[in-house]
N, C-alpha and C. Protein backbone atom coordinates (compact mmCIF):
# COMPACT_ATOMS: atom_id res chain seq x y z
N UNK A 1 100.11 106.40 99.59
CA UNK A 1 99.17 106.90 100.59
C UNK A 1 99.89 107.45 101.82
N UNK A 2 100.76 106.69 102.57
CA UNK A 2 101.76 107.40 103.49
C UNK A 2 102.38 108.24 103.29
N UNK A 3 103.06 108.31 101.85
CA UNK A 3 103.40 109.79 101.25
C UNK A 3 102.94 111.07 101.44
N UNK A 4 101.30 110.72 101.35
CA UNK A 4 100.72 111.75 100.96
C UNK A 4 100.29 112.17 102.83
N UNK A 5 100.10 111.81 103.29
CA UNK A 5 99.46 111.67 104.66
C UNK A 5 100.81 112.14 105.44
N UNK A 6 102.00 111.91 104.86
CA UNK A 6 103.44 112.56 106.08
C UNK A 6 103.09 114.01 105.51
N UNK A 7 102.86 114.36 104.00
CA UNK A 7 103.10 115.56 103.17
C UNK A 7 102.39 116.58 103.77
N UNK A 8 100.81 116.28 104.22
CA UNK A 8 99.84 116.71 104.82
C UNK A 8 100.44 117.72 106.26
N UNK A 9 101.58 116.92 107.08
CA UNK A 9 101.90 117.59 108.04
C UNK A 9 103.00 119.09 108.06
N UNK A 10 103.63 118.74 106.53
CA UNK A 10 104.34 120.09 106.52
C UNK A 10 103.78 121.01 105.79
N UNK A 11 104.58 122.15 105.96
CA UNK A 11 104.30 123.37 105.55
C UNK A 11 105.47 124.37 105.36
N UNK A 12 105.62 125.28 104.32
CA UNK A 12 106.71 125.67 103.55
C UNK A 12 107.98 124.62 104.09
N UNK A 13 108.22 123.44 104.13
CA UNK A 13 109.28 122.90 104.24
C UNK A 13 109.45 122.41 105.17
N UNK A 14 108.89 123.16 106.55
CA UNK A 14 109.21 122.44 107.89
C UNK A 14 107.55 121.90 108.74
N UNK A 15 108.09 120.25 109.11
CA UNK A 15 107.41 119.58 110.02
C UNK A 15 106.55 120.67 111.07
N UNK A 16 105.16 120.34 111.24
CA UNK A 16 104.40 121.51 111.73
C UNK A 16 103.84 121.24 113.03
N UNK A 17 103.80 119.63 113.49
CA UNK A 17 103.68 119.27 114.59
C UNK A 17 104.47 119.73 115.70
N UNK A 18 105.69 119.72 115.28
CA UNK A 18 107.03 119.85 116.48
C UNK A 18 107.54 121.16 116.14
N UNK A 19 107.04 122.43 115.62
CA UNK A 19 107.98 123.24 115.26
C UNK A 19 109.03 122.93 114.33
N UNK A 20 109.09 122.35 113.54
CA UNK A 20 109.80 122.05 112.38
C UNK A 20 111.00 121.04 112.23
N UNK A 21 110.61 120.64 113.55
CA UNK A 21 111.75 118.92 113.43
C UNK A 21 111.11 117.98 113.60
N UNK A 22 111.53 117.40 112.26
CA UNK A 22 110.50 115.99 112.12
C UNK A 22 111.50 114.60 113.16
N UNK A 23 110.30 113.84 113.63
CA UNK A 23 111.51 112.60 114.04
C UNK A 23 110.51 111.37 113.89
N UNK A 24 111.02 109.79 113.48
CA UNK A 24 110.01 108.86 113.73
C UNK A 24 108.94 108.81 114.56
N UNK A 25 109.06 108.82 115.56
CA UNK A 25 107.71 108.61 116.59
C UNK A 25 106.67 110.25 116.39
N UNK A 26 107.11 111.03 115.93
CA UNK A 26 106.35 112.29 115.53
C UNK A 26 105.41 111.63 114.35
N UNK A 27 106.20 111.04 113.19
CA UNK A 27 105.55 110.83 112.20
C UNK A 27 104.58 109.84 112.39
N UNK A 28 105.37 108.75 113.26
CA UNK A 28 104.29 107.62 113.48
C UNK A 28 102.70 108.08 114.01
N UNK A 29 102.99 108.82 115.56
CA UNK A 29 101.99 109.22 116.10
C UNK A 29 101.29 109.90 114.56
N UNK A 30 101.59 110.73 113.94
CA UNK A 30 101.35 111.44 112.89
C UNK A 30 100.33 110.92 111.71
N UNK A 31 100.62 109.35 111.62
CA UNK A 31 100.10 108.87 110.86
C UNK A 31 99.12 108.18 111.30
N UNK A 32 98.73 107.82 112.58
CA UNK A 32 97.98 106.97 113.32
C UNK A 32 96.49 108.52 113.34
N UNK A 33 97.21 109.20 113.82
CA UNK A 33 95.96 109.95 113.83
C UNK A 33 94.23 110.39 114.75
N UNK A 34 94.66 109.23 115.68
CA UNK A 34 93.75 108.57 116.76
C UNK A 34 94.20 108.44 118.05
N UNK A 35 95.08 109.02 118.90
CA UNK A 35 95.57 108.65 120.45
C UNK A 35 95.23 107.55 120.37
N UNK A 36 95.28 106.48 119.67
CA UNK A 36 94.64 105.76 120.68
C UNK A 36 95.66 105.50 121.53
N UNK A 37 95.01 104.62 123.09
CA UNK A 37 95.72 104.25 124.02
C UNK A 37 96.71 103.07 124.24
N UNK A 38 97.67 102.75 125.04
CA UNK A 38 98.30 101.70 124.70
C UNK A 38 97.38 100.81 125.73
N UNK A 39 97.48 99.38 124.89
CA UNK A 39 97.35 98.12 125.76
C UNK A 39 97.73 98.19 127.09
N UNK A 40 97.16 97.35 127.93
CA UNK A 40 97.57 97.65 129.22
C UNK A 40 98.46 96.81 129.32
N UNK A 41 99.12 95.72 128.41
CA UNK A 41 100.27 95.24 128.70
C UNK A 41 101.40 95.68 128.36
N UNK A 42 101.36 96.79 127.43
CA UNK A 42 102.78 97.15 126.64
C UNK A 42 104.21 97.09 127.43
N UNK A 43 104.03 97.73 128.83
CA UNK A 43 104.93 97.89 129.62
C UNK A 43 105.53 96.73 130.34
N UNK A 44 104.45 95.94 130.24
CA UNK A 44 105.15 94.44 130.64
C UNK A 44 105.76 93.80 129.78
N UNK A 45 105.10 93.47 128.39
CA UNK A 45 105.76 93.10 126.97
C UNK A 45 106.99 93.76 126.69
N UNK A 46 106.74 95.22 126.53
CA UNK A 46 108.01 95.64 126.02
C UNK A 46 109.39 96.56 127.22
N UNK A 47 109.07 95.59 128.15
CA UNK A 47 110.29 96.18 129.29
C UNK A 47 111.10 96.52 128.98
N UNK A 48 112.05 97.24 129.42
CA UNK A 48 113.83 97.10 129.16
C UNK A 48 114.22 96.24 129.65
N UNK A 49 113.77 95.29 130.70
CA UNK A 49 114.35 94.07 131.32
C UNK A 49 114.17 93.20 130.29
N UNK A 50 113.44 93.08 129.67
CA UNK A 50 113.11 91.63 129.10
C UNK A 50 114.52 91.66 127.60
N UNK A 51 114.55 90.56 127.58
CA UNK A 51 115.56 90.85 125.89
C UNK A 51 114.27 90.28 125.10
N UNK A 52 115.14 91.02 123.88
CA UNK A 52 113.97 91.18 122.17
C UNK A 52 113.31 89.79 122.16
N UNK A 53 114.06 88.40 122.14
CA UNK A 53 113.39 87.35 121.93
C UNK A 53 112.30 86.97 122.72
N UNK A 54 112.10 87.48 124.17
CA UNK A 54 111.43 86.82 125.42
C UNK A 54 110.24 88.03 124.70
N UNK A 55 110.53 89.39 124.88
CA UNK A 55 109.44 90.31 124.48
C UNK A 55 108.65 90.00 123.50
N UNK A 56 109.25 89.39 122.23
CA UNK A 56 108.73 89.00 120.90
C UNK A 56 107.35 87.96 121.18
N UNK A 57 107.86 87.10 121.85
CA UNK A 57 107.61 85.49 122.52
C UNK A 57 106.30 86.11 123.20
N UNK A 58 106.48 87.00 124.02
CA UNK A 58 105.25 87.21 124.90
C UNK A 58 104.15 88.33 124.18
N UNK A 59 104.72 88.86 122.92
CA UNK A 59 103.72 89.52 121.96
C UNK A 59 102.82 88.52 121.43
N UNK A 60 103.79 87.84 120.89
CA UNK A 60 102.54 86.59 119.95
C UNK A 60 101.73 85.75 121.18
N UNK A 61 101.86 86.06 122.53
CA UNK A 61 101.04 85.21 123.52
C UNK A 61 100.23 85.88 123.77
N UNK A 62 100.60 87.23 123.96
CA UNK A 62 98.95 88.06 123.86
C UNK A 62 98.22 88.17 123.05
N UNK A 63 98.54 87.63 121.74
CA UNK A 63 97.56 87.93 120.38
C UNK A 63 97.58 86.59 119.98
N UNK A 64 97.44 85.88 120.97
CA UNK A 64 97.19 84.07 120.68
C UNK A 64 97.62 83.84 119.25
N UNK A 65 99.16 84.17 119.03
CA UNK A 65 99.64 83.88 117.67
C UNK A 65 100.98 82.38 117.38
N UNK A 66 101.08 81.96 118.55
CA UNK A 66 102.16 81.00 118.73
C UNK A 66 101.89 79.62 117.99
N UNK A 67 101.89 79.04 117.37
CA UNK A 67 101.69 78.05 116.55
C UNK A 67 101.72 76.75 117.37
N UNK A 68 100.38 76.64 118.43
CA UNK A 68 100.36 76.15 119.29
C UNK A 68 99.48 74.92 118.73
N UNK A 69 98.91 73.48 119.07
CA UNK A 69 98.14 72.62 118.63
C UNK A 69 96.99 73.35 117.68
N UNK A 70 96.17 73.62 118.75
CA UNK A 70 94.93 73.58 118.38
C UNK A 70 94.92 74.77 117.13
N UNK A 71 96.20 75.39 117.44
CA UNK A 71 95.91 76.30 115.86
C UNK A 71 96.84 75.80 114.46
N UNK A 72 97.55 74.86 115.05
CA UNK A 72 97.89 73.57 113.74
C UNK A 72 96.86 72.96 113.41
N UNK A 73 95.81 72.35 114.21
CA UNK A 73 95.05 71.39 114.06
C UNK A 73 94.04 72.33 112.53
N UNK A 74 94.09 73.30 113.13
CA UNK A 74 92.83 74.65 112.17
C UNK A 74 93.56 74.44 111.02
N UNK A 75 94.34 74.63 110.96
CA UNK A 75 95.37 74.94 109.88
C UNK A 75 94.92 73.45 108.86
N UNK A 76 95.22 72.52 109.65
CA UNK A 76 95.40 71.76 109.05
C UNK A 76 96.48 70.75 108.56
N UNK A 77 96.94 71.47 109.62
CA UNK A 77 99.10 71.01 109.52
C UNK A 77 98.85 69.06 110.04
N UNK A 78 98.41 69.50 111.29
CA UNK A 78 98.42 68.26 112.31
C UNK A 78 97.00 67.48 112.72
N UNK A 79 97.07 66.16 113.20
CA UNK A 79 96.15 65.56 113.60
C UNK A 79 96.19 65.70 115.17
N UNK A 80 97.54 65.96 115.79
CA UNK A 80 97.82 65.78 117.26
C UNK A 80 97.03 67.21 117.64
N UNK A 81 96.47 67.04 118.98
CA UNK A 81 96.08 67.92 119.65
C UNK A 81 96.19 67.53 121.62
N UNK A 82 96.87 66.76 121.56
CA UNK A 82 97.20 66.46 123.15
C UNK A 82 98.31 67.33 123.71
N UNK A 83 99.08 67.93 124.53
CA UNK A 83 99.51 68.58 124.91
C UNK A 83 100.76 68.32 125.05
N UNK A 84 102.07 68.29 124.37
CA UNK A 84 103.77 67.38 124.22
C UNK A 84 104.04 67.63 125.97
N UNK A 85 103.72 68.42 126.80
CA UNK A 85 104.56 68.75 128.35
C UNK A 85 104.02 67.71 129.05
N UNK A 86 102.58 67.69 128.91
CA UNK A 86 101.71 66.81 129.95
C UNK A 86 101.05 65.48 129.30
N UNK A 87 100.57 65.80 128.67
CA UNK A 87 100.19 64.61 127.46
C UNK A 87 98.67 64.53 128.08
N UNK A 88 98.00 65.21 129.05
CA UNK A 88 96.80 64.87 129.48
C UNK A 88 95.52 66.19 128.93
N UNK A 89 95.98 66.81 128.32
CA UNK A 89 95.11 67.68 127.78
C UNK A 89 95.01 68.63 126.52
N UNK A 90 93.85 69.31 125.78
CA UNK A 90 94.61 69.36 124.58
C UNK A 90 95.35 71.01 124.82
N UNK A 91 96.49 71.14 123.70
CA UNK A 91 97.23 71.85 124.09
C UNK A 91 96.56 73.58 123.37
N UNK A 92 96.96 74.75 123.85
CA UNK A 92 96.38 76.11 123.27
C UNK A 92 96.98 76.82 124.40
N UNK A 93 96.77 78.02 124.00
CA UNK A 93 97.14 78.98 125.22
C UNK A 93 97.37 79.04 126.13
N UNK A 94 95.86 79.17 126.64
CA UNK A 94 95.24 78.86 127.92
C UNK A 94 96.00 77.53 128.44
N UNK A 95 95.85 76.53 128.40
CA UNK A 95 96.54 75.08 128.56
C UNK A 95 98.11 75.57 129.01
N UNK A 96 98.95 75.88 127.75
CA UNK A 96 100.01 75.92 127.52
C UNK A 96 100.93 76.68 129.36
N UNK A 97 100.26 77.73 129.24
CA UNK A 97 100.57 79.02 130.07
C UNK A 97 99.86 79.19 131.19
N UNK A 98 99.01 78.34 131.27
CA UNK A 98 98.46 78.16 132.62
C UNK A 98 97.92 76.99 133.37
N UNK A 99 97.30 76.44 132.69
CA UNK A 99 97.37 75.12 132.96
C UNK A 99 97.78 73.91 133.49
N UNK A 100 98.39 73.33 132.50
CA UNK A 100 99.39 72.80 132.41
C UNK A 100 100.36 72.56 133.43
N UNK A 101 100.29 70.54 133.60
CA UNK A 101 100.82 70.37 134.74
C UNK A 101 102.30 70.90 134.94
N UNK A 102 103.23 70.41 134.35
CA UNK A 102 104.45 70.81 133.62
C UNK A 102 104.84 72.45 133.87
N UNK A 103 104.02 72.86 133.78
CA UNK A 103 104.13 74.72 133.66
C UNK A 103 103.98 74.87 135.21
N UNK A 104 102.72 74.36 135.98
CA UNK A 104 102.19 74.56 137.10
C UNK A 104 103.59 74.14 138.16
N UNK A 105 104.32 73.35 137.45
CA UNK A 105 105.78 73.11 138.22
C UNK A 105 106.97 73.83 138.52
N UNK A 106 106.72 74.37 136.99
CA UNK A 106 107.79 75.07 136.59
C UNK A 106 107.70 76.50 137.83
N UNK A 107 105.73 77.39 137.35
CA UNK A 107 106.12 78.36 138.30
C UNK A 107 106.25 78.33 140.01
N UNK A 108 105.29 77.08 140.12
CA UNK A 108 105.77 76.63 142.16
C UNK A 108 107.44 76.90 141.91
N UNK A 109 108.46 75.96 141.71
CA UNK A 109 109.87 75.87 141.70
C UNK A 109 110.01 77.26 141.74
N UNK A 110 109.86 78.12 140.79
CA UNK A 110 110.44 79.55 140.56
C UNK A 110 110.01 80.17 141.99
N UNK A 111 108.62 80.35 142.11
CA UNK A 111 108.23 81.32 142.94
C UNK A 111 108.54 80.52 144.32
N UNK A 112 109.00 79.66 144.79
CA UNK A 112 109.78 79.13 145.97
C UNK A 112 111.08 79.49 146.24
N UNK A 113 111.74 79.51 144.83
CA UNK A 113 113.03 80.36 145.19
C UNK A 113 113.00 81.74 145.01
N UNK A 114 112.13 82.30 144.40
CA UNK A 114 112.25 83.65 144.67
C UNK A 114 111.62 84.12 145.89
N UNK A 115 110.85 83.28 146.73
CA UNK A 115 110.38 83.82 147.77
C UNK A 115 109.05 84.59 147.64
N UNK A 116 108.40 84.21 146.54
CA UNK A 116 107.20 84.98 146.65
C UNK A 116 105.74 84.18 146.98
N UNK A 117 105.29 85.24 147.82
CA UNK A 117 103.72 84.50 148.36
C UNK A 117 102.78 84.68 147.50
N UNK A 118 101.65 83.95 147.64
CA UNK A 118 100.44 83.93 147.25
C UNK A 118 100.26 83.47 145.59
N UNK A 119 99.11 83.24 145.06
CA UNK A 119 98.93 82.49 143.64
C UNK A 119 98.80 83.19 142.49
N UNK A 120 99.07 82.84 141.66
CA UNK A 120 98.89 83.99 140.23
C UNK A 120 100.64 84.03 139.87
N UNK A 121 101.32 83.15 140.48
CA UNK A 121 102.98 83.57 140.25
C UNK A 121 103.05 83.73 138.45
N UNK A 122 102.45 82.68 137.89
CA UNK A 122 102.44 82.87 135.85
C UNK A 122 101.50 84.12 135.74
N UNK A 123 101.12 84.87 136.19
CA UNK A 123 100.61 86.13 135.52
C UNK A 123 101.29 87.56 135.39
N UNK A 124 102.09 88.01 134.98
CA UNK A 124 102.82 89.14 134.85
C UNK A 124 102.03 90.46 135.82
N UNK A 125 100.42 90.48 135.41
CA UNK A 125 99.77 91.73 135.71
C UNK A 125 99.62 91.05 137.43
N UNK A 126 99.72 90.04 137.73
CA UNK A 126 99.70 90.11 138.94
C UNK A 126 100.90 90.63 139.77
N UNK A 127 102.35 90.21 139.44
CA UNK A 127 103.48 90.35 140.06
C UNK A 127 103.11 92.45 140.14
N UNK A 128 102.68 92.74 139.36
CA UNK A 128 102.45 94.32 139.51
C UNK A 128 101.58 94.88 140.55
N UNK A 129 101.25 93.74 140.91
CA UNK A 129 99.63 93.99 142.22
C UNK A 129 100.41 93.78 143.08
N UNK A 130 101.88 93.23 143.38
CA UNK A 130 102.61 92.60 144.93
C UNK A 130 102.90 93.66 145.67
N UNK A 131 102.42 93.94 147.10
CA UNK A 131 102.55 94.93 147.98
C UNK A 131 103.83 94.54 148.60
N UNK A 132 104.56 95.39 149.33
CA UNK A 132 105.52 95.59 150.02
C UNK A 132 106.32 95.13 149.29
N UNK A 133 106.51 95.83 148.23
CA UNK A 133 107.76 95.30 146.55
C UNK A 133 107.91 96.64 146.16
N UNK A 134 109.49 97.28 145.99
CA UNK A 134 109.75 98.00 145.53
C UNK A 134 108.99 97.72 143.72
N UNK A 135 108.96 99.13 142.57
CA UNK A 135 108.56 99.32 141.48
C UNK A 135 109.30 98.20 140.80
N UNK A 136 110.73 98.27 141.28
CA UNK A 136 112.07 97.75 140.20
C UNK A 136 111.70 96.44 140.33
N UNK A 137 111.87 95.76 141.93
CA UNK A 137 111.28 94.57 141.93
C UNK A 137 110.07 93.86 141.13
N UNK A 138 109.32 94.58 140.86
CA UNK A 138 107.70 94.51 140.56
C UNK A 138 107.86 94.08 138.72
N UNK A 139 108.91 94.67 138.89
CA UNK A 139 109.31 94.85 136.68
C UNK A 139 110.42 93.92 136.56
N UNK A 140 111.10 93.38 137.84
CA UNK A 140 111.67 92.02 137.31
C UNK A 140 111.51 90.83 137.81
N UNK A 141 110.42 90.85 138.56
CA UNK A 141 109.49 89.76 138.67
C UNK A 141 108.50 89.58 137.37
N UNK A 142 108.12 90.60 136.51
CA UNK A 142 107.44 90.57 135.47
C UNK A 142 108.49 90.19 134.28
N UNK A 143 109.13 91.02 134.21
CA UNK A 143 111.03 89.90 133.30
C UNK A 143 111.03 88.69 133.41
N UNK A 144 110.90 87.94 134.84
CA UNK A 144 111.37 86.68 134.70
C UNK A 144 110.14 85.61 134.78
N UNK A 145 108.82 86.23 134.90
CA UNK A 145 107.86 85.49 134.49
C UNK A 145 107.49 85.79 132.41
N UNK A 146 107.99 86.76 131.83
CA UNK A 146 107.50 86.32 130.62
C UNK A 146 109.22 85.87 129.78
N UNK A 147 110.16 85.76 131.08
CA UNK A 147 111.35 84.64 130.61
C UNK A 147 111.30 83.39 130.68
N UNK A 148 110.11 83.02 131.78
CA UNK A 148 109.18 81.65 132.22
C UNK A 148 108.62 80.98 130.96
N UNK A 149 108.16 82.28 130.52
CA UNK A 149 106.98 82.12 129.06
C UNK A 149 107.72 81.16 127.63
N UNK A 150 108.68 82.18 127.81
CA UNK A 150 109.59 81.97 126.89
C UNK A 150 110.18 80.40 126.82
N UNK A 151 110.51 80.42 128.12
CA UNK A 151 111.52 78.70 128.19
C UNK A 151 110.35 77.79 128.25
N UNK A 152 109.42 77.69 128.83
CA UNK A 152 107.99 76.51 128.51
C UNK A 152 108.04 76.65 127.02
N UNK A 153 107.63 77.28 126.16
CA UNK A 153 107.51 77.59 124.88
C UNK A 153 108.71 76.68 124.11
N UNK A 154 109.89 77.23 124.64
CA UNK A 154 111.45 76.56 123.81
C UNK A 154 110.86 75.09 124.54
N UNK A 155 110.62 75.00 125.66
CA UNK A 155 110.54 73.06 126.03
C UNK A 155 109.69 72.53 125.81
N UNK A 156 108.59 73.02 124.91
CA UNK A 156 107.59 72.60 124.06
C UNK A 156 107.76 71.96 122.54
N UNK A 157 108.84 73.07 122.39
CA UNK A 157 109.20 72.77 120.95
C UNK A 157 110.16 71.69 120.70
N UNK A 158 111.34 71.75 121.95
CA UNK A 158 112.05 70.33 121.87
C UNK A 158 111.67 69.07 122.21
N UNK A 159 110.64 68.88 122.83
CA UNK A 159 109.72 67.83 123.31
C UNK A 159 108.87 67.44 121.85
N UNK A 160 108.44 68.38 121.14
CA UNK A 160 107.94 68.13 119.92
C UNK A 160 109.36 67.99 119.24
N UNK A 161 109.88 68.12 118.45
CA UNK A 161 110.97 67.74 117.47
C UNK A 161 112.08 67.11 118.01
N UNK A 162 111.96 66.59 119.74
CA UNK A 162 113.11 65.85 119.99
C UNK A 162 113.07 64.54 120.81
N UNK A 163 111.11 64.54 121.39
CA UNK A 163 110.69 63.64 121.86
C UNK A 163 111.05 63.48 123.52
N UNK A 164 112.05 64.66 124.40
CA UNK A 164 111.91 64.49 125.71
C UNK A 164 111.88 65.79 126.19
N UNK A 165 111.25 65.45 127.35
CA UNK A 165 110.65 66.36 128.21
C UNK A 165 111.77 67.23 129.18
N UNK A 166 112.04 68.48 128.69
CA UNK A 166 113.05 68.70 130.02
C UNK A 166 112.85 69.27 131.48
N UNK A 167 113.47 68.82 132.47
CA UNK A 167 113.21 69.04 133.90
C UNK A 167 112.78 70.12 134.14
N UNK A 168 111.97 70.31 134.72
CA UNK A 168 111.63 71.71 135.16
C UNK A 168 112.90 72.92 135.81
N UNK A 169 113.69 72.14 136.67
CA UNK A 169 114.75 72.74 137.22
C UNK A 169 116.04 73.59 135.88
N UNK A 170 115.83 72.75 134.61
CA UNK A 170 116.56 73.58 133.41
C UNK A 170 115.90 74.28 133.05
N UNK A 171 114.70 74.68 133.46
CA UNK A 171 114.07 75.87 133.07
C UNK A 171 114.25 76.98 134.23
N UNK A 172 113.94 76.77 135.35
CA UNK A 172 114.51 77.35 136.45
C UNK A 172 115.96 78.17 135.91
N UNK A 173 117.15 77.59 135.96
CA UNK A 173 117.71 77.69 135.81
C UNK A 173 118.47 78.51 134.66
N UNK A 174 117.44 78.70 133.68
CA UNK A 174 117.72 79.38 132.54
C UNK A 174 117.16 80.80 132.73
N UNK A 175 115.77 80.88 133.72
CA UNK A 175 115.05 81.90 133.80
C UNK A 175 115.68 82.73 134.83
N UNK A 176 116.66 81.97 135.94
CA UNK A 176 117.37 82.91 136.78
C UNK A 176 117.98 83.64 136.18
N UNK A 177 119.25 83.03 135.15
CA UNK A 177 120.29 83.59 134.25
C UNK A 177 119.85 84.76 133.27
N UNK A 178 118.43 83.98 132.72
CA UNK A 178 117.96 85.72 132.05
C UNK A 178 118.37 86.66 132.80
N UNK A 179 117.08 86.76 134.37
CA UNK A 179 117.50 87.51 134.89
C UNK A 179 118.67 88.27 135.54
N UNK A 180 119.79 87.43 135.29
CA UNK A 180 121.54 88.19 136.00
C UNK A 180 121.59 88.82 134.65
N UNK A 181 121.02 88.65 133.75
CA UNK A 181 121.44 89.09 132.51
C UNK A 181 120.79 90.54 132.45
N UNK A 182 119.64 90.57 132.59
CA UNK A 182 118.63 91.84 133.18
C UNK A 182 118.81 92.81 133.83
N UNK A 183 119.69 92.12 134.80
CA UNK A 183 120.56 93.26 135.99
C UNK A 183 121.48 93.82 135.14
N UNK A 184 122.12 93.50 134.66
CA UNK A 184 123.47 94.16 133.93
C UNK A 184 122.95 95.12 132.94
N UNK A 185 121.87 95.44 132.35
CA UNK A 185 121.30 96.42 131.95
C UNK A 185 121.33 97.72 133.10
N UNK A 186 121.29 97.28 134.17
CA UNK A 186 120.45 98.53 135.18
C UNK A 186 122.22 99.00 135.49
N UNK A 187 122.59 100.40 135.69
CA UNK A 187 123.71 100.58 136.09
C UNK A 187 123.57 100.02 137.91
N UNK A 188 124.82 100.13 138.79
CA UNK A 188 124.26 99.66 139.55
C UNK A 188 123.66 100.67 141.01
N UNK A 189 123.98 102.05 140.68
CA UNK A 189 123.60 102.54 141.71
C UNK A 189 122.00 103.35 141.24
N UNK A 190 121.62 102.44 140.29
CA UNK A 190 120.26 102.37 139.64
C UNK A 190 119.01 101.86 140.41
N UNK A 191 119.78 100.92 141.44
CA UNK A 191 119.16 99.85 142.36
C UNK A 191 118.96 100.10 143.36
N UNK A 192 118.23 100.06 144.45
CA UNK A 192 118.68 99.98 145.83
C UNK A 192 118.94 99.27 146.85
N UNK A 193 119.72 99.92 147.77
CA UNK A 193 120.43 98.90 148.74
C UNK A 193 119.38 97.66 148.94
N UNK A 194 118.29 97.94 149.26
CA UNK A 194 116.87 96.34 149.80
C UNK A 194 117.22 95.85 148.41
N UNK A 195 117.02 96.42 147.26
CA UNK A 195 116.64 95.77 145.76
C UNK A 195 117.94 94.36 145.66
N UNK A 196 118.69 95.18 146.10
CA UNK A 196 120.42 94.44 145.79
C UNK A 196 120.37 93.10 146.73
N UNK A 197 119.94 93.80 148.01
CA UNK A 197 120.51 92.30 149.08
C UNK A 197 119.27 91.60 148.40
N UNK A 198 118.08 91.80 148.04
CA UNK A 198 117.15 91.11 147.41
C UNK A 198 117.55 90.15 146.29
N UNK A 199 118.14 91.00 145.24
CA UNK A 199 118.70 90.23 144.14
C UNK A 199 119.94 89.00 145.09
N UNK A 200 120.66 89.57 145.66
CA UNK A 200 121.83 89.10 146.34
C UNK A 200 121.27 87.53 146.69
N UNK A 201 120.40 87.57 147.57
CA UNK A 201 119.75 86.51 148.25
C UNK A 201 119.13 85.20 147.31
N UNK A 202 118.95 85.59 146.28
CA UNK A 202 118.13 84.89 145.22
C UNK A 202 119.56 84.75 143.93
N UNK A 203 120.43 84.98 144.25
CA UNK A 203 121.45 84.22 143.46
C UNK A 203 121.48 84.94 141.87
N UNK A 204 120.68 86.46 141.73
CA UNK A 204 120.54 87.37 140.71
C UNK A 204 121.64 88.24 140.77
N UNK A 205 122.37 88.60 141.70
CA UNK A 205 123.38 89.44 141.23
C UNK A 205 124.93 88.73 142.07
């Protein structure tokens, strides 16, 4: 069927969309057939800041796919449905990523050292609403909240298969390092002078 549906686009030999050079994303769009639009998260999910695993991590969180309690419990895997971080509620998404006392720690700690005001610090689409924030800033404050995502998630899983809870501050600590890691993507006169003493100040570059 894809065969026949790429075949559809040429003519005597050459690709008819592009003037006669075919390339993946030609064909893809090609085969989709529908504009449709992207999600309004794509750009947060699929940053260049973020690395593949954290991006991956925060795909299956938007499509509530993480093999979280309450969708073991469905399954049928498990009887537990209390929450391994907090132990006071049952665990899912919602819970997991927002909730959640444990998490609610994790992002106070972060957003104290990064210096940022006001509430919503675990929401990605909010860090995009922060006024008087350069763009760059805005996209690695969104990096190191779905690097947030990521390390609750990993200290979920070792708390389940290892039975302890780790400090909030080793999560801190891991989510800064993403981010020095993030920077080294950007060349550096990519940045600007505020962006830098910014990073500078916060122990990112």
């Amino acid at each position: 069927m894809v065969r026949e549906k790429l075949a559809a686009g040429y003519s005597n030999g050459q690709w008819q969309p592009k003037g006669g050079y075919y390339t993946i994303e030609d064909g893809y769009k090609w085969l989709r057939q529908d504009n449709s639009p992207k999600v309004t998260w794509f750009n947060i999910v699929w940053s260049k800041l973020n690395t593949p695993k954290h991006a991956f991590n925060a795909w299956l969180i938007r499509h509530g796919r993480l093999l979280t309690l309450d969708r073991l419990s469905k399954m049928g895997i498990t009887d537990q449905s209390t929450c391994y971080l907090c132990g006071l509620q049952d665990e899912d998404h919602d819970h997991l990523f927002r909730k959640c006392i444990y998490t609610c720690i994790c992002y106070a700690r972060l957003q104290s050292w990064l210096g940022i005001q006001g509430s919503g610090f675990g929401s990605a689409e909010q860090m995009l609403k922060l006024r008087h924030c350069s763009g760059f800033l805005r996209k690695l404050l969104c990096s190191l909240v779905v690097a947030t995502h990521y390390h609750i998630w990993h200290a979920r899983n070792i708390c389940r298969v290892e039975q302890r809870v780790l400090h909030p501050k080793l999560i801190i600590q891991a989510v800064l390092e993403d981010g020095r890691l993030a920077l080294l993507k950007y060349k550096y006169f990519q940045i600007s002078q505020h962006d830098r003493e910014w990073c500078n100040l916060r122990g990112l570059m």
